[in-house]
N, C-alpha and C. Protein backbone atom coordinates (compact mmCIF):
# COMPACT_ATOMS: atom_id res chain seq x y z
N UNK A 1 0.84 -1.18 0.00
CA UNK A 1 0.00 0.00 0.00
C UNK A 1 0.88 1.24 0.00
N UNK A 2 0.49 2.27 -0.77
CA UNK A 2 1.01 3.65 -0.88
C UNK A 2 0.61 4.57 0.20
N UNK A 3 1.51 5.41 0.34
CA UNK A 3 0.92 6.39 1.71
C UNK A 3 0.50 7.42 0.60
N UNK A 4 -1.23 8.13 1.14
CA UNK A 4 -1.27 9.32 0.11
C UNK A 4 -0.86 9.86 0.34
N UNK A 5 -1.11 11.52 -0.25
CA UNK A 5 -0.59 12.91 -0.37
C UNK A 5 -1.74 13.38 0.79
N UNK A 6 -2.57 13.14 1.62
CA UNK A 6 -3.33 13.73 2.28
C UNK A 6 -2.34 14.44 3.56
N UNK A 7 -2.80 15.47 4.12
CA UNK A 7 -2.59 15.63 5.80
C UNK A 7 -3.57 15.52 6.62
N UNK A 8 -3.71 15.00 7.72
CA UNK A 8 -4.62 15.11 8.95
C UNK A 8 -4.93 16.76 9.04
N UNK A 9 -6.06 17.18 9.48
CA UNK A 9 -6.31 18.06 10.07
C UNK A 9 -7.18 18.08 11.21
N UNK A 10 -6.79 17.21 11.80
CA UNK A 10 -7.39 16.81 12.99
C UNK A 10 -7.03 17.81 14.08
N UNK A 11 -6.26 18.05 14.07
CA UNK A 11 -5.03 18.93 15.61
C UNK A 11 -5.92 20.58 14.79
N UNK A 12 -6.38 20.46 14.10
CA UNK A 12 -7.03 22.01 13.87
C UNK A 12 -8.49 21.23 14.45
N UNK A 13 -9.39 20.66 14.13
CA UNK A 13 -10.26 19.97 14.46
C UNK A 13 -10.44 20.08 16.23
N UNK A 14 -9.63 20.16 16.52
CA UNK A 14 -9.89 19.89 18.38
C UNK A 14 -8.47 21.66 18.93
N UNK A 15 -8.80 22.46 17.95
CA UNK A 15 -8.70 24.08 17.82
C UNK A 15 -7.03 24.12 17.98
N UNK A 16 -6.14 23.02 17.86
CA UNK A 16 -4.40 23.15 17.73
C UNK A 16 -4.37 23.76 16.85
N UNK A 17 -3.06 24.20 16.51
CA UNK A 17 -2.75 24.41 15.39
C UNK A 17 -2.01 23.30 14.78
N UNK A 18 -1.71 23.21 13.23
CA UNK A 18 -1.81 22.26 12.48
C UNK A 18 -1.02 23.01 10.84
N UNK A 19 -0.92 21.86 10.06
CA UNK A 19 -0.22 21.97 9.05
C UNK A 19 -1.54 22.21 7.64
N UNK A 20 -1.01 23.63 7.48
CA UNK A 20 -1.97 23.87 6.05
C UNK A 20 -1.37 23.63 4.77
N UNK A 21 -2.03 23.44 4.12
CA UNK A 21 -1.70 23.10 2.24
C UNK A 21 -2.13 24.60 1.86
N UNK A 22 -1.10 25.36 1.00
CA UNK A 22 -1.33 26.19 0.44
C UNK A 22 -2.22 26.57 -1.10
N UNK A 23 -2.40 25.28 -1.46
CA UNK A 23 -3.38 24.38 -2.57
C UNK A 23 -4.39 23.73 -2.26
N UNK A 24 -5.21 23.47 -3.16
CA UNK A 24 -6.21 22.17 -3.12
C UNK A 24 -5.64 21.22 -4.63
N UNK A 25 -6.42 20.22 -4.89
CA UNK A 25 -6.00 19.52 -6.03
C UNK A 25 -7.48 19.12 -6.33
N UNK A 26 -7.78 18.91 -7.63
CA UNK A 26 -9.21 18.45 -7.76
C UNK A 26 -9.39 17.58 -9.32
N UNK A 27 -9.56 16.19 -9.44
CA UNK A 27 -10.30 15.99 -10.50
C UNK A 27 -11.59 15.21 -10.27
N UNK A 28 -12.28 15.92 -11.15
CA UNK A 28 -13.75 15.20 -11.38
C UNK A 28 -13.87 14.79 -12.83
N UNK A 29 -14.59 13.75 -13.00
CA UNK A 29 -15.53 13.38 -13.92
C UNK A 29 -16.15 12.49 -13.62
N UNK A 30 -17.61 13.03 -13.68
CA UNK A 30 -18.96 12.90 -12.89
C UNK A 30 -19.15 11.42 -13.95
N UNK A 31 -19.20 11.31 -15.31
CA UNK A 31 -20.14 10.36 -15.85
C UNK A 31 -19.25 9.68 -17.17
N UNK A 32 -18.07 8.70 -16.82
CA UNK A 32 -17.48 8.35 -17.78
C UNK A 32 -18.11 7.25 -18.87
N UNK A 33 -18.67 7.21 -18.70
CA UNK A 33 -19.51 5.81 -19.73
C UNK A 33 -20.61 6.87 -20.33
N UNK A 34 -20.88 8.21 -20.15
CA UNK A 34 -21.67 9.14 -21.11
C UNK A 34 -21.31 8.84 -22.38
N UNK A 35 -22.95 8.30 -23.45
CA UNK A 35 -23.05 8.14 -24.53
C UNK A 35 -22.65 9.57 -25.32
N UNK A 36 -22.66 11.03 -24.35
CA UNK A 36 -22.77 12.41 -25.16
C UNK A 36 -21.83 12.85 -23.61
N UNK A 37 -21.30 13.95 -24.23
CA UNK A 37 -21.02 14.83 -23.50
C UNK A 37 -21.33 16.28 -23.97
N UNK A 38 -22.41 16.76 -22.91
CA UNK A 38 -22.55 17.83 -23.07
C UNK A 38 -23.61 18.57 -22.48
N UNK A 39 -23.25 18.49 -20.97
CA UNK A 39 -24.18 19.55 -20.46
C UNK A 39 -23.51 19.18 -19.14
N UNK A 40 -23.79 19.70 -17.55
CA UNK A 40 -23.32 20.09 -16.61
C UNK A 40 -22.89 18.82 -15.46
N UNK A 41 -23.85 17.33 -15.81
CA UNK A 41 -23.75 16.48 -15.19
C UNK A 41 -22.84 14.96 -16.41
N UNK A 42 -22.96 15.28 -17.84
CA UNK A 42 -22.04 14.54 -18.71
C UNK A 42 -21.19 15.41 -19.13
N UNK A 43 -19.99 15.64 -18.68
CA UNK A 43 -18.81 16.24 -19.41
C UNK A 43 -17.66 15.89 -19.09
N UNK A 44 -16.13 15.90 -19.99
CA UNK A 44 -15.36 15.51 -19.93
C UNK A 44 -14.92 16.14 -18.63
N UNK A 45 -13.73 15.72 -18.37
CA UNK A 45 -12.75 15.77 -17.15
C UNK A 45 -12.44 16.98 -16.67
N UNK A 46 -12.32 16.91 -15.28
CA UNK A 46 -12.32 18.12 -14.62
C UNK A 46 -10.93 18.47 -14.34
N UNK A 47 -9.97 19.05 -14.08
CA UNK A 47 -8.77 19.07 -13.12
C UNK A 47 -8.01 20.21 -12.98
N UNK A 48 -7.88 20.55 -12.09
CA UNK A 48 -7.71 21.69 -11.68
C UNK A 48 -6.79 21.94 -10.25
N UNK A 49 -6.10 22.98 -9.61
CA UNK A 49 -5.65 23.60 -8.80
C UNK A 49 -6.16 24.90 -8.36
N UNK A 50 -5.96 25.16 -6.82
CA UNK A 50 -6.48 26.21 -6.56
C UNK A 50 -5.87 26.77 -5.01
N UNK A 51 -5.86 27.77 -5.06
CA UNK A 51 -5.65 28.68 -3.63
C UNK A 51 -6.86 28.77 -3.54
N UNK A 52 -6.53 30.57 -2.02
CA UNK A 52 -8.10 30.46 -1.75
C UNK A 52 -8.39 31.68 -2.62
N UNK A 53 -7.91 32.44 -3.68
CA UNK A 53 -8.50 33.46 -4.75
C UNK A 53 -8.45 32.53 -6.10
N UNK A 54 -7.38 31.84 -6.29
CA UNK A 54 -6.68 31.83 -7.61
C UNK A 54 -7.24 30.41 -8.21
N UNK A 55 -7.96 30.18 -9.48
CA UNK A 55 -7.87 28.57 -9.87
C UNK A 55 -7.60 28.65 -11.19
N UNK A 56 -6.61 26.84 -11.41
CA UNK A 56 -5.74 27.03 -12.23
C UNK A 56 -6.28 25.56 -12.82
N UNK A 57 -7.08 25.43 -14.53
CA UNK A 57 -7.44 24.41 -14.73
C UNK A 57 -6.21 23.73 -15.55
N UNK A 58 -5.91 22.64 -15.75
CA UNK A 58 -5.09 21.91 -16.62
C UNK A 58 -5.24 22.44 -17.73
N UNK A 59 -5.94 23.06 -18.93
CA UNK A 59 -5.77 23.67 -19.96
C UNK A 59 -5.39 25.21 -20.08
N UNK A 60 -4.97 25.56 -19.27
CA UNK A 60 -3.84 26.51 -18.61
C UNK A 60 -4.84 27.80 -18.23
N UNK A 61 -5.94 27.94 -18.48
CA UNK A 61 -6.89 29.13 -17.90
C UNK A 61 -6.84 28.93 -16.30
N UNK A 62 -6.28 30.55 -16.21
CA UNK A 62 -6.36 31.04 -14.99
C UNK A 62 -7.46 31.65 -14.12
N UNK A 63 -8.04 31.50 -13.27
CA UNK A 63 -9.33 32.34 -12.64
C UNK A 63 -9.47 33.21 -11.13
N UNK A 64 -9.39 34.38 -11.08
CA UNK A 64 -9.28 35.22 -9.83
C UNK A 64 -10.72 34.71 -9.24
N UNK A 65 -10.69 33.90 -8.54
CA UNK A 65 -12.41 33.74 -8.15
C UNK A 65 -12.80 34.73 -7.11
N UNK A 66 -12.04 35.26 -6.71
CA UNK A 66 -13.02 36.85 -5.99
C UNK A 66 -13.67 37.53 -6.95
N UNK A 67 -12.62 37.98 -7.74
CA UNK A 67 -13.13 39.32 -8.06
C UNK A 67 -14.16 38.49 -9.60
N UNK A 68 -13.60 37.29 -10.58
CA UNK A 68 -14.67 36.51 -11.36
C UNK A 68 -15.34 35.33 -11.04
N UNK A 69 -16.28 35.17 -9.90
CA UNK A 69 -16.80 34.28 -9.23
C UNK A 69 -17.20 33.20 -10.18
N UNK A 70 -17.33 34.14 -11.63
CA UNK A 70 -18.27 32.86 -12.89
C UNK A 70 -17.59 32.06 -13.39
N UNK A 71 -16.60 32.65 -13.55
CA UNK A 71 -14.57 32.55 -14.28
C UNK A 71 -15.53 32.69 -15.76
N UNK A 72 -15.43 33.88 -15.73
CA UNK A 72 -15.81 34.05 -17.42
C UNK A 72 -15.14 34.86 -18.09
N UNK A 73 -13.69 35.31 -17.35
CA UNK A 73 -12.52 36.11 -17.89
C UNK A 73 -11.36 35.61 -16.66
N UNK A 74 -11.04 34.77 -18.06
CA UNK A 74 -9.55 34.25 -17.97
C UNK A 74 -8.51 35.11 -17.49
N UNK A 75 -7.19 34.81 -16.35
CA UNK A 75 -6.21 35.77 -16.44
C UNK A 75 -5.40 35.60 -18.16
N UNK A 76 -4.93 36.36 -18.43
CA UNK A 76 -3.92 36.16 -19.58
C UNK A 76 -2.61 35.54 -19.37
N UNK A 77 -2.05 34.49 -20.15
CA UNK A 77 -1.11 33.77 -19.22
C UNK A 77 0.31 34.55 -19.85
N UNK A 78 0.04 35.42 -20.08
CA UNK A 78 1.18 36.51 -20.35
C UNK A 78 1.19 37.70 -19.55
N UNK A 79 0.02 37.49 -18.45
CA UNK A 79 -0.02 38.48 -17.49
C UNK A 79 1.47 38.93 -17.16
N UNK A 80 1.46 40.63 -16.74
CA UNK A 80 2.96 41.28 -16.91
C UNK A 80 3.10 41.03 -15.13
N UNK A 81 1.73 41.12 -14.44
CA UNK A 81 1.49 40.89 -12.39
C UNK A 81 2.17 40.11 -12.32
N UNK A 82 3.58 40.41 -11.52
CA UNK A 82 4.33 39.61 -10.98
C UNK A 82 3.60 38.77 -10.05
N UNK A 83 2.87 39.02 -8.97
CA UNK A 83 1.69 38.58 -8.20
C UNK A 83 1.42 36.87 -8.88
N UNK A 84 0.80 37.25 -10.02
CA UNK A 84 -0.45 36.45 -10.66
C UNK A 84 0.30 35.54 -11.50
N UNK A 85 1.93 35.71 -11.88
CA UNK A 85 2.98 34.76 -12.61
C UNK A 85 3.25 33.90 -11.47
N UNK A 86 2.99 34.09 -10.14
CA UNK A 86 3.75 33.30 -9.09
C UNK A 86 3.11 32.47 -8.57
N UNK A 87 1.75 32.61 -8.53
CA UNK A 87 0.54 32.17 -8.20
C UNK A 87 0.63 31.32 -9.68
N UNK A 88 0.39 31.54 -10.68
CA UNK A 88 0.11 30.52 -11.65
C UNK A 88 1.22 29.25 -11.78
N UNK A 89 2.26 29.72 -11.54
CA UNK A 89 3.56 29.06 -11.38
C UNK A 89 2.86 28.18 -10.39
N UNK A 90 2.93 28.59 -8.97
CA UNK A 90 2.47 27.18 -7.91
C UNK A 90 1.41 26.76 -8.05
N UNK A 91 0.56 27.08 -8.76
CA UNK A 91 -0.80 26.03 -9.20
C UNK A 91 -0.37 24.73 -10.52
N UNK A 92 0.46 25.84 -11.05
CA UNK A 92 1.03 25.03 -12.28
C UNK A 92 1.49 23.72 -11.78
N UNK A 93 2.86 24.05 -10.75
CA UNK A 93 3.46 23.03 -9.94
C UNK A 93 2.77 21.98 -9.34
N UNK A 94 1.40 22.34 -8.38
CA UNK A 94 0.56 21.54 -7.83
C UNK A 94 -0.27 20.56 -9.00
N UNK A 95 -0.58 21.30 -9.98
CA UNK A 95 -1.07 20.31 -11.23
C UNK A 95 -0.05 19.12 -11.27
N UNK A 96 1.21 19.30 -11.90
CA UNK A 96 2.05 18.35 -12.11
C UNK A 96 2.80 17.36 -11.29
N UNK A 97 2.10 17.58 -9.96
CA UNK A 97 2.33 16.60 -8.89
C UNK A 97 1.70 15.41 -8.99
N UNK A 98 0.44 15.82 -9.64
CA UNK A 98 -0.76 14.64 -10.00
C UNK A 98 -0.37 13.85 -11.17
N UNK A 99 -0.89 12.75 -11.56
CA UNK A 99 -0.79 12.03 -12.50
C UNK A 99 -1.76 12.19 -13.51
N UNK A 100 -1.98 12.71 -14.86
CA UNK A 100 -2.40 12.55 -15.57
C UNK A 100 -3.32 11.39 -15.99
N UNK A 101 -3.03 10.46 -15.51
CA UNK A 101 -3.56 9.12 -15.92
C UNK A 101 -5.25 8.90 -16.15
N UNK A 102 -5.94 9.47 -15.52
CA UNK A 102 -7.54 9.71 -15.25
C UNK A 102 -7.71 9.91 -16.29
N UNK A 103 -7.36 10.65 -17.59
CA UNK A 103 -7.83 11.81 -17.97
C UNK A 103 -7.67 10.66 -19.66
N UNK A 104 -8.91 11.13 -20.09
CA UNK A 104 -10.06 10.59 -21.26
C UNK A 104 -9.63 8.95 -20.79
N UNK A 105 -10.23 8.67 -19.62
CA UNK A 105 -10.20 7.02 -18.83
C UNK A 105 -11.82 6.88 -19.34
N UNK A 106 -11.73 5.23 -19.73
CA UNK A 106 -13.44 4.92 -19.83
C UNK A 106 -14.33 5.95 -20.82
N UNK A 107 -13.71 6.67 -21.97
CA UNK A 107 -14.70 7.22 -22.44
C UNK A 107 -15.30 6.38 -23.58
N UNK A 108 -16.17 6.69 -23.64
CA UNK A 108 -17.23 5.78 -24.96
C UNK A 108 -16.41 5.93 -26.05
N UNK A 109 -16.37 5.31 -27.47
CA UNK A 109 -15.89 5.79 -28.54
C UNK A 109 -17.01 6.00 -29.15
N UNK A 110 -16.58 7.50 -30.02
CA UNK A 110 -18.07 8.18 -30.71
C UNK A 110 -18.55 7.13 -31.79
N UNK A 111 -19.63 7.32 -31.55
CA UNK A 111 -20.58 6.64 -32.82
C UNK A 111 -21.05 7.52 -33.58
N UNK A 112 -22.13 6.87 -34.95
CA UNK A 112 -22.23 8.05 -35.92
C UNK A 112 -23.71 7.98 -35.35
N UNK A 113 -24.54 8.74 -35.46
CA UNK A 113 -26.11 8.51 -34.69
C UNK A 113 -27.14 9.34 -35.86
């Protein structure tokens, strides 16, 4: 057996202090055997990184989720914000910790219909 990447946060749990992750890590895909993809509960693969402003999906769009809660404006990944290069950088990093492997797992092969 492998040890995961998780930490306890238990010792915060009973009000210690404790060890924070400056990231989250996230993949979803809700419905891999979908005959279609295309709407909010069948769609391809999710994966992503995130602080608590900044999310960073694997197809390199960046998202300030304060200030674009919808993410319907991308940062530019030529942003000149030193800030927002450093932040994309450690989301970047946290992406590539993960394994790729999930990703187009179990999908149907298209048919002609």
């Amino acid at each position: 057996m492998q040890d995961g990447d998780g930490w306890s946060f238990w010792s915060q749990c009973q009000g210690k202090p404790g060890k924070k992750r400056e990231w989250i890590y996230c993949y979803y895909f809700p419905r891999p055997s979908s005959k279609k993809y295309n709407n909010k509960y069948s769609h391809y693969e999710v994966r992503f990184a995130r602080d608590k402003r900044y999310k960073l999906y694997d197809d390199g769009k960046l998202y300030d989720t304060i200030e674009d809660g919808l993410e319907k404006k991308p940062i530019a990944a030529d942003s000149a914000n030193k800030s927002v290069q450093s932040v994309r950088k450690k989301l970047q990093e946290a992406l590539k910790s993960y394994p790729k492997a999930g990703l187009k797992a179990n999908r149907r092969k298209k048919t002609k219909e």
